[in-house]
Protein backbone atom coordinates (compact mmCIF):
# COMPACT_ATOMS: atom_id res chain seq x y z
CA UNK A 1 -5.89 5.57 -3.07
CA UNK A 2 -3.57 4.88 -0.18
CA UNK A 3 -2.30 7.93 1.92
CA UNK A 4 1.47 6.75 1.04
CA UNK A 5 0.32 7.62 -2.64
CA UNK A 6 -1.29 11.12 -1.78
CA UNK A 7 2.33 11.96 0.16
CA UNK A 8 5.07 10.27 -1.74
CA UNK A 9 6.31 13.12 -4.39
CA UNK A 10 9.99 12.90 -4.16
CA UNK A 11 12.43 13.89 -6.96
CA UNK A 12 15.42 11.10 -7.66
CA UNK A 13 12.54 8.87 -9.08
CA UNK A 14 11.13 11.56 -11.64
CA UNK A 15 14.74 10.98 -13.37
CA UNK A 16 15.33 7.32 -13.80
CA UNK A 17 11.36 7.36 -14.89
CA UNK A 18 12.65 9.64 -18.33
CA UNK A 19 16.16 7.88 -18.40
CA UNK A 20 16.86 5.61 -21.45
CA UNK A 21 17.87 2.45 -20.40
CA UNK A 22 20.62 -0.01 -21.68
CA UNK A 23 19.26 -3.48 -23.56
CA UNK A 24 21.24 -5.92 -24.54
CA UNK A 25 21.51 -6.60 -28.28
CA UNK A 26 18.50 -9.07 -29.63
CA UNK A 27 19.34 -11.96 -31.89
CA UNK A 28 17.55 -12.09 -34.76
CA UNK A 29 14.37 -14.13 -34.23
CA UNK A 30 14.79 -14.56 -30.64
CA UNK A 31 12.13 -14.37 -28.19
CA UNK A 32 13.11 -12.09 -25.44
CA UNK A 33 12.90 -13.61 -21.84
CA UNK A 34 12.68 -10.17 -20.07
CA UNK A 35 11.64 -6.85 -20.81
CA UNK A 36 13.22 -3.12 -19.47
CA UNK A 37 10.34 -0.93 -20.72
CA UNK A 38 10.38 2.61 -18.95
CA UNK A 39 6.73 1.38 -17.53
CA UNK A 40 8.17 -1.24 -15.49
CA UNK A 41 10.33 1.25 -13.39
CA UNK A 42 7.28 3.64 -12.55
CA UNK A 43 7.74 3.64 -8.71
CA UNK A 44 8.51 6.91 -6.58
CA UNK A 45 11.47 6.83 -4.68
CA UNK A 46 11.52 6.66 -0.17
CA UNK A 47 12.26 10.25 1.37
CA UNK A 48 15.77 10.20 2.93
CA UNK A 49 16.34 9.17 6.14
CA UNK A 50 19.93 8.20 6.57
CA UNK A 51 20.91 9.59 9.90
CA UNK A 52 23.53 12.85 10.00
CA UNK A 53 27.17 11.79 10.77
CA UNK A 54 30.66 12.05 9.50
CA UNK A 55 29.59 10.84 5.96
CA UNK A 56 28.19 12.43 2.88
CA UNK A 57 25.04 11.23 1.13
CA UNK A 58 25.95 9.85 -2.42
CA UNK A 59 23.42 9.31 -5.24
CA UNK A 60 24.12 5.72 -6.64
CA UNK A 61 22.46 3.23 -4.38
CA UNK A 62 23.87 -0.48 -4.61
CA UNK A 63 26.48 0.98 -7.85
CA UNK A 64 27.77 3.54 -5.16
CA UNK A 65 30.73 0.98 -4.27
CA UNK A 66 33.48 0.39 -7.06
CA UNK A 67 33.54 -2.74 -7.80
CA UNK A 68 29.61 -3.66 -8.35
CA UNK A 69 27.23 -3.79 -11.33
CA UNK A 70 23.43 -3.97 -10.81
CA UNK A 71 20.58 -4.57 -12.77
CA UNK A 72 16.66 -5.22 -12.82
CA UNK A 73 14.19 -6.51 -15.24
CA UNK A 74 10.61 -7.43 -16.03
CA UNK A 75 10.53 -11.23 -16.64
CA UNK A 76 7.22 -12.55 -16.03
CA UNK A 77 7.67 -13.15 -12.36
CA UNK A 78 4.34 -11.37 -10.73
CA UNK A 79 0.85 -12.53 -10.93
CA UNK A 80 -0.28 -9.60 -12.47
CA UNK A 81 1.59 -6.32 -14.15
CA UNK A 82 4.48 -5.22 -15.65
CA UNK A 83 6.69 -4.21 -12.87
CA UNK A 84 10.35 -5.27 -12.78
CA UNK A 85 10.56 -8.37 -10.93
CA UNK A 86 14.18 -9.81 -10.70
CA UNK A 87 17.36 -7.88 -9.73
CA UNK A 88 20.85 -8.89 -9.86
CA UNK A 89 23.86 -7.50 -8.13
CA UNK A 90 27.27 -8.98 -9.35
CA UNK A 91 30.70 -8.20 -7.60
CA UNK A 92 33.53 -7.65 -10.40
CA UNK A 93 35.73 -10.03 -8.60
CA UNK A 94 34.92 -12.35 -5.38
CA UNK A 95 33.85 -10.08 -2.58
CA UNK A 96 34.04 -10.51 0.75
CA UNK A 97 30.04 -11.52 2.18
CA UNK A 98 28.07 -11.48 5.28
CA UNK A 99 24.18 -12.17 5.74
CA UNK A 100 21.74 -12.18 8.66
CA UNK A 101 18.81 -14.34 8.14
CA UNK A 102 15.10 -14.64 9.82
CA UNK A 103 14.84 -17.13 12.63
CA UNK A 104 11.75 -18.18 11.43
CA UNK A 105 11.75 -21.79 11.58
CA UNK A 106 9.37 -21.83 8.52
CA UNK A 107 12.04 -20.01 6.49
CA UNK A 108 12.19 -19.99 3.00
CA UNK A 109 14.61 -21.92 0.63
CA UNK A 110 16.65 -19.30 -1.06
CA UNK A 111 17.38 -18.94 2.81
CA UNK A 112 18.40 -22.03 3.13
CA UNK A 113 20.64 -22.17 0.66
CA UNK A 114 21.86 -18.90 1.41
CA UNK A 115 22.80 -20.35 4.98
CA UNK A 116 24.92 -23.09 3.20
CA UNK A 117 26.35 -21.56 0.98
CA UNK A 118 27.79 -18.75 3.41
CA UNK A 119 28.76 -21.88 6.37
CA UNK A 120 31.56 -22.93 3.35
CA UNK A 121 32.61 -19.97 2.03
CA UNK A 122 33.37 -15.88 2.93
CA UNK A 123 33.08 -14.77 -0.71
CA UNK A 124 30.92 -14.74 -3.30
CA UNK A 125 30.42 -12.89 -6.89
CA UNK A 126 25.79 -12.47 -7.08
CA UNK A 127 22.81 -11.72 -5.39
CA UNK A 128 19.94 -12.73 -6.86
CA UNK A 129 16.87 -11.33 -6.20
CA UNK A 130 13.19 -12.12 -7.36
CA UNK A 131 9.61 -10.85 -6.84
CA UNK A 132 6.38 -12.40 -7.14
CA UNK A 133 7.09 -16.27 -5.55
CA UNK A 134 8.70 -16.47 -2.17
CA UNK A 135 9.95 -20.16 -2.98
CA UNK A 136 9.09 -20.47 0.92
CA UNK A 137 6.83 -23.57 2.20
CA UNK A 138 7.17 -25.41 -0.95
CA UNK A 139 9.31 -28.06 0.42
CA UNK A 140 12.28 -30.45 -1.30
CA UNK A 141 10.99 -29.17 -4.62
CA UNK A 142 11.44 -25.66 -3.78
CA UNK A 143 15.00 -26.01 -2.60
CA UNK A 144 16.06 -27.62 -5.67
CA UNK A 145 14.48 -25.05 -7.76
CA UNK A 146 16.63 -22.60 -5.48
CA UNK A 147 19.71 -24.89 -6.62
CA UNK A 148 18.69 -24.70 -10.36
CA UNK A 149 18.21 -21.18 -9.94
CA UNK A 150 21.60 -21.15 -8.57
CA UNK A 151 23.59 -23.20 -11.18
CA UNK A 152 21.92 -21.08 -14.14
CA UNK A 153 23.03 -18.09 -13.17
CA UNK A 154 26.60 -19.28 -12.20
CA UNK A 155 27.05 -20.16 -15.46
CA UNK A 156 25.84 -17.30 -16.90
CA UNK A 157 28.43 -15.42 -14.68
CA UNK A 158 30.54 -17.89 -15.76
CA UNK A 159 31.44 -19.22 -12.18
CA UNK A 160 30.38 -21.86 -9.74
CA UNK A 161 27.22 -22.43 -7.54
CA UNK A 162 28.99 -21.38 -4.44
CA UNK A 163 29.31 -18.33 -5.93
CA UNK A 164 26.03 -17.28 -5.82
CA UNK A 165 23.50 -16.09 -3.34
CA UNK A 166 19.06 -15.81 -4.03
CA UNK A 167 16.68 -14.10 -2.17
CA UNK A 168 12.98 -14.36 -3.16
CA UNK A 169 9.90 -12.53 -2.25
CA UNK A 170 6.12 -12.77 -2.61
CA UNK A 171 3.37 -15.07 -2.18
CA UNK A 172 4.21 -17.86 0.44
CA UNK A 173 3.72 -21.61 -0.48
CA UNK A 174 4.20 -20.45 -4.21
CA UNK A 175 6.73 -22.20 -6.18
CA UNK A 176 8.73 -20.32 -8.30
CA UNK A 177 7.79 -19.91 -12.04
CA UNK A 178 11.05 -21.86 -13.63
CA UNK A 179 9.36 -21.84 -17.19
CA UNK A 180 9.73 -17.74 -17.04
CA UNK A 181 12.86 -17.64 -14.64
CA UNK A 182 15.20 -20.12 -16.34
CA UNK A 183 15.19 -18.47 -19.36
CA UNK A 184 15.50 -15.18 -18.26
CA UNK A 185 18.35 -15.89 -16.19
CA UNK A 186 20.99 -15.75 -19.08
CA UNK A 187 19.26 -12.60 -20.68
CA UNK A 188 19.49 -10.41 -17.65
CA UNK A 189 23.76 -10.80 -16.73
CA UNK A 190 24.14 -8.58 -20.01
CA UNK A 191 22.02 -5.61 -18.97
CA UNK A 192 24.39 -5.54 -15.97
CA UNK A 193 25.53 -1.86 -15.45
CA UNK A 194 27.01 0.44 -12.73
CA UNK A 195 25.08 3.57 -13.24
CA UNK A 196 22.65 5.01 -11.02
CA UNK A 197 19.76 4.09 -13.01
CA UNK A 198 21.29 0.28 -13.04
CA UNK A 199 21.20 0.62 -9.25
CA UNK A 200 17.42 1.65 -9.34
CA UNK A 201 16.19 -0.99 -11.24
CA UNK A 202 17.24 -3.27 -9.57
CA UNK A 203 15.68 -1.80 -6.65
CA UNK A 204 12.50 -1.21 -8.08
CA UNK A 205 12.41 -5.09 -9.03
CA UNK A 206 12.40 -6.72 -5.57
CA UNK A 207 9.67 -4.59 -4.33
CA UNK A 208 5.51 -6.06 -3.72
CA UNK A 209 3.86 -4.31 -2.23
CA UNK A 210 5.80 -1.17 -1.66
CA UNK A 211 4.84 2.16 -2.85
CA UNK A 212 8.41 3.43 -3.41
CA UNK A 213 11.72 1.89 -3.93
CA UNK A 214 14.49 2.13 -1.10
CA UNK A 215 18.30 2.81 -1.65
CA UNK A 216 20.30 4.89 -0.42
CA UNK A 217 24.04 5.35 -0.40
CA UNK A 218 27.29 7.72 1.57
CA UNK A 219 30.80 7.98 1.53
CA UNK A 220 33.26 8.02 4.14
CA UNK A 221 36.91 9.23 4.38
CA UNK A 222 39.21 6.43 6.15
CA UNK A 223 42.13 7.36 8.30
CA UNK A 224 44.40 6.83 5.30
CA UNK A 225 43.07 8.95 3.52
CA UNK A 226 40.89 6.41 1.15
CA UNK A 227 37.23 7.03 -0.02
CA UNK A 228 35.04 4.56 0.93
CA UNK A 229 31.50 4.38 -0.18
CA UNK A 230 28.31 2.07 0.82
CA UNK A 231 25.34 2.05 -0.90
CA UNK A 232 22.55 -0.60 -0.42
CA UNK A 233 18.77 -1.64 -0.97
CA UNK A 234 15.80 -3.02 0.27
CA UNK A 235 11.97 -4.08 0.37
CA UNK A 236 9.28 -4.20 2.67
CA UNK A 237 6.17 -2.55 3.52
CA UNK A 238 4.47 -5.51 5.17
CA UNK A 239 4.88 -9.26 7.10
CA UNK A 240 7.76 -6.63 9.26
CA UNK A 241 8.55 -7.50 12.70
CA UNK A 242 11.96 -7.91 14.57
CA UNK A 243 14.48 -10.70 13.94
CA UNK A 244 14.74 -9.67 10.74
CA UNK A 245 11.80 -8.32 9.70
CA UNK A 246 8.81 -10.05 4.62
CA UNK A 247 11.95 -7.63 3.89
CA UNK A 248 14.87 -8.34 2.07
CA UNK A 249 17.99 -6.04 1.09
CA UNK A 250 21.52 -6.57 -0.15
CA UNK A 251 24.48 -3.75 0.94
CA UNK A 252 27.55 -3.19 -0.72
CA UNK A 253 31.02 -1.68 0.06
CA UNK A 254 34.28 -0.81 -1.43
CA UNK A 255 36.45 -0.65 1.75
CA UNK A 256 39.28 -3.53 1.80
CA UNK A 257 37.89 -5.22 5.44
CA UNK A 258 38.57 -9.17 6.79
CA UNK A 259 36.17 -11.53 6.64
CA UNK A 260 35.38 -11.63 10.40
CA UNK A 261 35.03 -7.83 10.97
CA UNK A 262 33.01 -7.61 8.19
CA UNK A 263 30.65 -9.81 9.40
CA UNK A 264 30.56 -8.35 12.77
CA UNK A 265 29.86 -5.31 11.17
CA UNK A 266 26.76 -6.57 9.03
CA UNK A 267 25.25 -8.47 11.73
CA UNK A 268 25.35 -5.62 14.60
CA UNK A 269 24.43 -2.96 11.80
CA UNK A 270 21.49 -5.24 11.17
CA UNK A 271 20.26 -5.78 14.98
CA UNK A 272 20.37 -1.47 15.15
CA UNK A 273 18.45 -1.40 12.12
CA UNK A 274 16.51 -4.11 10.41
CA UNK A 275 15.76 -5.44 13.82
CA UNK A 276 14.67 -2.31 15.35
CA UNK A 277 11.44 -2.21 12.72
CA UNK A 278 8.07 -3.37 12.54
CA UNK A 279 5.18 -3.16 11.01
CA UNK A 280 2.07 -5.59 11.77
CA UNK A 281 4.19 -7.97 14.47
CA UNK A 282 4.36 -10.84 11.64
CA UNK A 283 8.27 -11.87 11.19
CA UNK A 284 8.64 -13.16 7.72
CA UNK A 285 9.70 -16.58 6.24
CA UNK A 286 12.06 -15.07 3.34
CA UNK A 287 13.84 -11.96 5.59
CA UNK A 288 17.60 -11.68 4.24
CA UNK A 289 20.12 -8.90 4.21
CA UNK A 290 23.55 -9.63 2.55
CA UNK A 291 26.98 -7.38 2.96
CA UNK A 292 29.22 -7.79 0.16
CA UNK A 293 32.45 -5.85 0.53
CA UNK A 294 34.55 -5.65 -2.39
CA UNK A 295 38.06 -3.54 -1.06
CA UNK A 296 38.25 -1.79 -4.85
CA UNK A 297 38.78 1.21 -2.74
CA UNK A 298 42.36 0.43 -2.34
CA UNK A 299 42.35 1.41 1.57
CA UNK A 300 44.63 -0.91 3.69
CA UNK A 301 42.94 -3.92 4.78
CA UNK A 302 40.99 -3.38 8.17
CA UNK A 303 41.54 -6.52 10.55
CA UNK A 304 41.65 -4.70 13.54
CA UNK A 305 37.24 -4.27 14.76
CA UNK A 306 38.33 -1.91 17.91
CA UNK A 307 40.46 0.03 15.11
CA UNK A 308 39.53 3.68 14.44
CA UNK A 309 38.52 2.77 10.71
CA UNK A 310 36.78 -0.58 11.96
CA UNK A 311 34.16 1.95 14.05
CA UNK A 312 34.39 4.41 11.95
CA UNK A 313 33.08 2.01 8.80
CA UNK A 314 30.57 0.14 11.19
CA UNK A 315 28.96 3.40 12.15
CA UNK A 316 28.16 4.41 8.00
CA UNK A 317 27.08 1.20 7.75
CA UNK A 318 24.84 1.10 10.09
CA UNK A 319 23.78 4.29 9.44
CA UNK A 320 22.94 3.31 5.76
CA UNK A 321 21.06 0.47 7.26
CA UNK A 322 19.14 2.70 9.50
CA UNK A 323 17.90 4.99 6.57
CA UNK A 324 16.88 2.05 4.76
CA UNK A 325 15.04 0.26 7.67
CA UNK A 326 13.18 3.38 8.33
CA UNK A 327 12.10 3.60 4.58
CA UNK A 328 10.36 -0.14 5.01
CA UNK A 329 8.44 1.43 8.31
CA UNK A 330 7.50 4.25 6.97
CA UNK A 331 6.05 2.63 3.84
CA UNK A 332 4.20 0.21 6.10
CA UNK A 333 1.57 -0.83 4.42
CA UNK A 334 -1.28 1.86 4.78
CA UNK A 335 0.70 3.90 6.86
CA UNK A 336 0.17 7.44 6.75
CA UNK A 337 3.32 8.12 9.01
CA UNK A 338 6.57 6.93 10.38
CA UNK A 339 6.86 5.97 14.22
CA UNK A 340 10.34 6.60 15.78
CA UNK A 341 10.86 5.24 19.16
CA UNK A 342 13.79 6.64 21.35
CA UNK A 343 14.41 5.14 24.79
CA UNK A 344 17.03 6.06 27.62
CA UNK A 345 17.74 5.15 30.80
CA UNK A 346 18.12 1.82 30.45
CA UNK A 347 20.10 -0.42 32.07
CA UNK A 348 21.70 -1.46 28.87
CA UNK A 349 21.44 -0.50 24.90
CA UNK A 350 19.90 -4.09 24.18
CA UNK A 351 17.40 -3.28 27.13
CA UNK A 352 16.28 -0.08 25.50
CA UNK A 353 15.77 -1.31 22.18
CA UNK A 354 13.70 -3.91 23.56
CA UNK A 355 11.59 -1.66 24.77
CA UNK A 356 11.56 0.82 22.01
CA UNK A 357 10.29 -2.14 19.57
CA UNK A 358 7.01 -3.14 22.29
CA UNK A 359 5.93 0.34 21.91
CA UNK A 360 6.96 0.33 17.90
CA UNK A 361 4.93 -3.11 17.79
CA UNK A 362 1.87 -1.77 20.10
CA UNK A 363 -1.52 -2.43 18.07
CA UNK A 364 -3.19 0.07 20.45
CA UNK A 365 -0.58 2.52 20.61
CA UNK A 366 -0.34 2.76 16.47
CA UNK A 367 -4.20 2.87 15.75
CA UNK A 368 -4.03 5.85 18.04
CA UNK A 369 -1.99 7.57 16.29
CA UNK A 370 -3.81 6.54 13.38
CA UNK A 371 -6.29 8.23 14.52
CA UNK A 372 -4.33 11.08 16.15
CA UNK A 373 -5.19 10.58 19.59
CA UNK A 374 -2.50 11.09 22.41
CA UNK A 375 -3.33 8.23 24.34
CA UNK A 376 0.24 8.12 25.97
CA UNK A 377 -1.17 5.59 28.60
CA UNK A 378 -0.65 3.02 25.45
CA UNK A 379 2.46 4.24 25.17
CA UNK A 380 3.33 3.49 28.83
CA UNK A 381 1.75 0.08 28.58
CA UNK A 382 3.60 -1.16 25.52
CA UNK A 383 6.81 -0.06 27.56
CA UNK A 384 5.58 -1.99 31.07
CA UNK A 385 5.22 -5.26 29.04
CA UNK A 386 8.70 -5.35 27.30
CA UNK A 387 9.70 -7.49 29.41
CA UNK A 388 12.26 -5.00 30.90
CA UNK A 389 12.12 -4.39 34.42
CA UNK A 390 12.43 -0.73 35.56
CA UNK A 391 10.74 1.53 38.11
CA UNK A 392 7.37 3.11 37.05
CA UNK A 393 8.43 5.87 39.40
CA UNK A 394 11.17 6.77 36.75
CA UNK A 395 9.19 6.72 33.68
CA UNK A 396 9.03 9.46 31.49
CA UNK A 397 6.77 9.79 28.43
CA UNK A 398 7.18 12.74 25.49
CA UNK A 399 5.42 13.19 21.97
CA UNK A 400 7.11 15.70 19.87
CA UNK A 401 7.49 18.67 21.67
CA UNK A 402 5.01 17.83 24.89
CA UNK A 403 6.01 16.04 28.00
CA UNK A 404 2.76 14.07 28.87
CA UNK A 405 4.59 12.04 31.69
CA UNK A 406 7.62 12.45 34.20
CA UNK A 407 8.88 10.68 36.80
CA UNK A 408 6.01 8.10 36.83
CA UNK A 409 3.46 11.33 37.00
CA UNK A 410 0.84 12.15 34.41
CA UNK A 411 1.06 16.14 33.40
CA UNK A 412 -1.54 18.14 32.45
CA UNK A 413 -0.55 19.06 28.60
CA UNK A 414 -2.51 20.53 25.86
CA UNK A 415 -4.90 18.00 23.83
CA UNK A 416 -6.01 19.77 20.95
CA UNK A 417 -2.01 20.65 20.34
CA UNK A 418 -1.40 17.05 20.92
CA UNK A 419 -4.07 15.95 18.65
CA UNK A 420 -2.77 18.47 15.88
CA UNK A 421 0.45 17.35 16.29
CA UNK A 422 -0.32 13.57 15.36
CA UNK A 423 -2.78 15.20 12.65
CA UNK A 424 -0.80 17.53 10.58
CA UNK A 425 2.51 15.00 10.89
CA UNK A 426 0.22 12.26 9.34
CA UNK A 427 -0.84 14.83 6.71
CA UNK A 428 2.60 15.07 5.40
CA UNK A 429 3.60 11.34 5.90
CA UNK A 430 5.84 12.61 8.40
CA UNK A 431 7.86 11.13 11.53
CA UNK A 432 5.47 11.10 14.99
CA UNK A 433 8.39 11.50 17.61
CA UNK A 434 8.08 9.24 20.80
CA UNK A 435 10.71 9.95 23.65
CA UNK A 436 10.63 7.16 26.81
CA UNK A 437 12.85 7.47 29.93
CA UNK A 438 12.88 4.60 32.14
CA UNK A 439 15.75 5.51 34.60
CA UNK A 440 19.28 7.07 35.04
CA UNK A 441 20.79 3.97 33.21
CA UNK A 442 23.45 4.15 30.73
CA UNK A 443 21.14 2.35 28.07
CA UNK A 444 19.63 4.25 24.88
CA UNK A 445 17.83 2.86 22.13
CA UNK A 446 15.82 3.59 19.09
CA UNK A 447 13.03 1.44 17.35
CA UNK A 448 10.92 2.35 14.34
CA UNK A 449 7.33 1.45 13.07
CA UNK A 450 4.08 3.10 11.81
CA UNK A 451 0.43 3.60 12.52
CA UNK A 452 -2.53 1.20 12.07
CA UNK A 453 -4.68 1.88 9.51
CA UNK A 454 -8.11 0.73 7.81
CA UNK A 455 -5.79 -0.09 4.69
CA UNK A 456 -3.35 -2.04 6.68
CA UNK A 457 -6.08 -4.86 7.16
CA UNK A 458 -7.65 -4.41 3.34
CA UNK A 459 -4.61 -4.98 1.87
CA UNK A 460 -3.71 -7.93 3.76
CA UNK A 461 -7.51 -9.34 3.74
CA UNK A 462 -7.54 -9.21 -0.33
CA UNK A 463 -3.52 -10.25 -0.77
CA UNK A 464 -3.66 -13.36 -2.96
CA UNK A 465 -7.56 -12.40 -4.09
């Protein structure tokens, strides 16, 4: 049993778990395509770890936003077991869209077409999101099953191709299972719902190998006076490394904003979050995260990105993302904690996030902590390699609560406190608290990963066996 599974006992899951669940009527004598039996939801929820600001936390996840149904269902997509495998997210009229994509040059169709789709058009009504085949190596077949995919569930919907966005996750080099997904396609638009427990299912079905599901959601109160909520979701737990990191997520909004400042918004959001993570170092064919806004909040429409409600949106954005990038580190695969990186004294924020993510990304400096040893030298290292330039004679290194290095001197500090420290945080699948200084620059940054464990390299070693 994995140490995530000894530590992950949190409440919002227990809920949805018991809740009855919405099925569309069954014609008599049809064979259903899909399933929503309570067993196929039976995933623990991530801890919260949206960072404190001038929002409120909102239960709801990708449903939080007026103006969005969600759904997930079991339809045959895995290899093996009867977890929920494709999601859906459906804007009740054409919302405004961004995405951010990997810059893998291997990347994966639904990608691809994603890419296209979004270089012709700033709106769209779906997300579509599947488990079990990443559609990614499988060359001009696999993009025209992405474009089959595509028209299917437009018409379903009821609208065109362009309409419609895919993500996929899973096995590379693994075409997609058309016999099962085809048909379930047109089953799974009716289940569509905008409850809470619509939002988690859908959540639930784009995880792999995650050991809990990861949404999140907050509200914000506009200068006019308007309520505007974001709520999102994502998966990951391994194949996580910056420029996007395999992890996918979709994030939706009800604030009224123009094209171009929304996708400012969703791309910087996503370079202070998504690509401040990492698990293993391995960026990911199939990494996606799409912004939909859909302005049902009524607020007047933001145009202005140096406006007060252009920040002010950006920041709860971002701060959703955050929560939700944090959730894929710390359910890294065989992690037994979360690694948060803060740097200052940079010459620049892009400088110290650099460096953050080389010590985040550090082999050496995550099996230590593995194995709770406060070998900050690793630490140091990982931060001398970034590729940053600064003055060792300015470095500062803290764990926790204990200074281990200042200005480019090592200080005597207390071991066995240091080794407890790392030790009962891990126990708890807590957050091991790194703190660099690198000069008296105006840059800060943060980065987040997790430790190195034996499980890390079993899972991975028995993946498609």
């Amino acid at each position: 049993m994995l140490a995530q599974q000894r530590a992950v006992g949190f409440g919002r899951a227990q809920a949805y778990r018991n809740a009855a669940i919405k099925v569309a009527p069954r014609k008599a004598g049809v064979l259903r395509a899909i399933s929503l039996e309570k067993e196929s939801y039976l995933i623990p929820a991530a801890p919260d770890l949206i960072p404190d600001g001038p929002w409120s936390k909102v239960e709801g996840g990708v449903c939080a936003a007026k103006g969005f149904k969600a759904t997930g269902v079991y339809a045959g997509l895995r290899a093996s077991g009867r977890k929920a495998d494709l999601a859906l997210v459906v804007a009740d009229e054409p919302a405004t869209a961004a995405g951010t994509f990997t810059q893998n040059v291997m990347c994966a169709a639904p990608v691809l077409y994603c890419k296209d789709v979004l270089s012709r058009t700033s709106v769209v009504r779906a997300v579509m999101t599947n488990a079990g085949q990443a559609n990614a190596a499988t060359g001009t077949q696999g993009y025209e099953d992405s474009i089959t995919c595509a028209k299917a569930l437009a018409a379903a919907l009821g609208t065109s191709p362009d309409m419609v966005l895919l993500q996929s996750t899973g096995v590379i080099g693994r075409r997609m299972k058309m016999e099962a997904f085809i048909p379930a396609i047109p089953e799974i638009v009716p289940t569509l719902g905008a409850s809470t427990e619509d939002a988690h299912r859908a959540a639930v079905a784009i995880t792999t190998t995650d050991l809990v599901s990861k949404e999140a959601a907050l509200r914000v109160t506009l200068s006019s006076g308007a309520s505007v909520a974001v709520g999102g979701m994502c998966k990951g737990s391994g194949m996580i490394h910056p420029n996007m990191a395999t992890m996918l997520g979709v994030v939706t909004c009800d604030a009224a904003v123009a094209p171009d400042v929304w996708n400012g918004i969703v791309k910087r959001a996503s370079v202070a979050s998504f690509n401040s993570i990492t698990v293993d170092g391995d960026t990911s064919t199939n990494d996606c995260v799409i912004g939909l806004a859909s302005g049902a909040a009524g607020n007047p429409t933001i145009t202005d990105p140096a406006s007060a409600d252009a920040k002010l949106l950006e920041s709860a954005v971002t701060a959703l993302m955050q929560g939700l990038a944090k959730s894929i580190a710390w359910d890294g695969e065989g992690a037994t904690c979360l690694v948060e990186i803060e740097v200052t004294g940079a010459a620049s924020d892009a400088d110290a996030r650099v460096i953050a993510r080389s010590v985040a990304g550090s082999s050496l400096a995550k099996s230590a902590i593995f194995g709770h040893d406060p070998n900050w030298g690793r630490i140091a290292a990982a931060a001398g390699y970034s590729g940053i330039q600064f003055d060792q004679a300015e470095l500062g290194v803290r764990m926790g609560s204990m200074t281990l290095m200042k200005d480019g001197q090592p200080l005597p500090f207390d071991k066995a406190a240091a080794n407890k420290y790392l030790k009962d945080t891990c126990a708890v699948h807590g957050t091991v608290q790194i703190f660099v200084t690198v000069g008296k620059g105006p840059g800060k940054g943060m980065a987040w990963g997790c430790d190195l464990s034996y499980d890390y390299v079993k899972i991975n070693a028995e993946y498609t066996t």
